[in-house]
C-alpha atoms as a PDB file:
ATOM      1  CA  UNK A   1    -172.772 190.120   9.045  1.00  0.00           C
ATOM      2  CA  UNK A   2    -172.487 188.071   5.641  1.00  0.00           C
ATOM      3  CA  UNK A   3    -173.301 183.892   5.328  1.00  0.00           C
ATOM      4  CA  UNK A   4    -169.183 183.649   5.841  1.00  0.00           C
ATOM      5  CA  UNK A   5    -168.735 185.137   8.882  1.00  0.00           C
ATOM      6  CA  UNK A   6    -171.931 183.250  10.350  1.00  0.00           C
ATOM      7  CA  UNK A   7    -170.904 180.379   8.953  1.00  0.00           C
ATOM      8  CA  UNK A   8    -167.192 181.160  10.922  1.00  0.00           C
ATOM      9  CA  UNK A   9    -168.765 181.719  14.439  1.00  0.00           C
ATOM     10  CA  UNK A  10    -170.276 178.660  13.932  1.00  0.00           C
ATOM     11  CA  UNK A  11    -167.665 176.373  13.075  1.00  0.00           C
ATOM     12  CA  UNK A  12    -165.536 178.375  16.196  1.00  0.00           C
ATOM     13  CA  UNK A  13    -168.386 176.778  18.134  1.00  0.00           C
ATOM     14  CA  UNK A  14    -169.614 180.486  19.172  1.00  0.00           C
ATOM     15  CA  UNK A  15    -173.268 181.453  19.026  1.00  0.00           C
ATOM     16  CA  UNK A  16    -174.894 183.531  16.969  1.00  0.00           C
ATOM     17  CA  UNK A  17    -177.942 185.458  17.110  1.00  0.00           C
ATOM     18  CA  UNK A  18    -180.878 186.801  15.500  1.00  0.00           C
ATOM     19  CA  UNK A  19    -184.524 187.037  15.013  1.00  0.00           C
ATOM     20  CA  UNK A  20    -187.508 187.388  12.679  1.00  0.00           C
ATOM     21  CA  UNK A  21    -188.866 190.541  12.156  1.00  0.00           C
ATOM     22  CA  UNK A  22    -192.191 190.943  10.889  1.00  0.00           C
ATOM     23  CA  UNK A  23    -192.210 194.847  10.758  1.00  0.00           C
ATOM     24  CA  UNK A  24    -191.700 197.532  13.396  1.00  0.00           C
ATOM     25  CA  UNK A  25    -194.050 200.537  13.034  1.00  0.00           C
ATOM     26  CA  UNK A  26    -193.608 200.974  16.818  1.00  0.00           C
ATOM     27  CA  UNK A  27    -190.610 203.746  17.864  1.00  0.00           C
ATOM     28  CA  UNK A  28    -190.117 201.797  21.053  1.00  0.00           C
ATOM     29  CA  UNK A  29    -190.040 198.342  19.477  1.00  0.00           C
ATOM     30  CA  UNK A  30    -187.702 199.979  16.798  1.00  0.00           C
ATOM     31  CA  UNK A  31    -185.707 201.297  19.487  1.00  0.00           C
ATOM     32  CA  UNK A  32    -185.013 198.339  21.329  1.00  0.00           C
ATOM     33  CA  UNK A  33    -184.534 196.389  18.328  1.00  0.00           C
ATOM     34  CA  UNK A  34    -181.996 199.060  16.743  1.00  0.00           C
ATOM     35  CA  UNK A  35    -180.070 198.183  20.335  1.00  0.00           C
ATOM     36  CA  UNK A  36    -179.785 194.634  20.222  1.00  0.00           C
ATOM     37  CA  UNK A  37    -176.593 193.341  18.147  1.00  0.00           C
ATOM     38  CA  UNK A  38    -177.763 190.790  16.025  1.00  0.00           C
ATOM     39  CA  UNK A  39    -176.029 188.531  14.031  1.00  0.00           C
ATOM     40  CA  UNK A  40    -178.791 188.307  11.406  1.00  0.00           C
ATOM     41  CA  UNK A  41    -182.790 189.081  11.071  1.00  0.00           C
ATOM     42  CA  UNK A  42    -184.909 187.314   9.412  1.00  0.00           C
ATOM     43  CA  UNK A  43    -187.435 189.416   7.522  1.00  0.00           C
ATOM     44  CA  UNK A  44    -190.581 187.128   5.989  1.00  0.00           C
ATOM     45  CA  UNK A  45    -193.345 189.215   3.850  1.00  0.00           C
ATOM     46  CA  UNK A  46    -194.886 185.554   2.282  1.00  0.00           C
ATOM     47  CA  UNK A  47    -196.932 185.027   5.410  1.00  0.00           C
ATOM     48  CA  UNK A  48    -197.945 188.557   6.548  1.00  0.00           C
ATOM     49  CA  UNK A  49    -200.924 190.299   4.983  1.00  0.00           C
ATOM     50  CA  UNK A  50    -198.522 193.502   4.664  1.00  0.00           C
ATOM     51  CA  UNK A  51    -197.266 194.206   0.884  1.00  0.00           C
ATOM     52  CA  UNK A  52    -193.590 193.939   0.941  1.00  0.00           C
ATOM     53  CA  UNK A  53    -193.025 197.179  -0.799  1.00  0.00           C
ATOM     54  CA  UNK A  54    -194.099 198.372   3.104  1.00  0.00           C
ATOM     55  CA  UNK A  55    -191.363 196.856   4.539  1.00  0.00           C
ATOM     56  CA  UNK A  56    -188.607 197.945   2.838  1.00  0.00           C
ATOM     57  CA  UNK A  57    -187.223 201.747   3.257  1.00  0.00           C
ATOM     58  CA  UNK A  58    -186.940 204.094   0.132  1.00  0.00           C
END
């Protein structure tokens, strides 16, 4: 979902929903997290001792 359609929900008065992901090296926790419909994650490498290049797929 991009910042305009976000952005639309919210004016609509509907909610939207998302998280912050850290990183998920666990199948199940990648799993469950693959399930969920999110409206948007938040992914933050500044204040994790894990290099970013880590986090982000080939």
């Amino acid at each position: 979902m991009n910042g305009e359609l976000i952005s639309n929900k919210l004016r609509n008065g509907e909610r939207i929903y998302g998280t912050h992901l850290l990183t998920v090296c666990n199948p199940i926790s990648a799993k469950i997290q693959n399930d969920i419909s999110y409206d948007f994650v938040f992914i933050c490498t500044e204040h994790i001792p894990i290099e970013r290049k880590i986090l982000i797929a080939p």
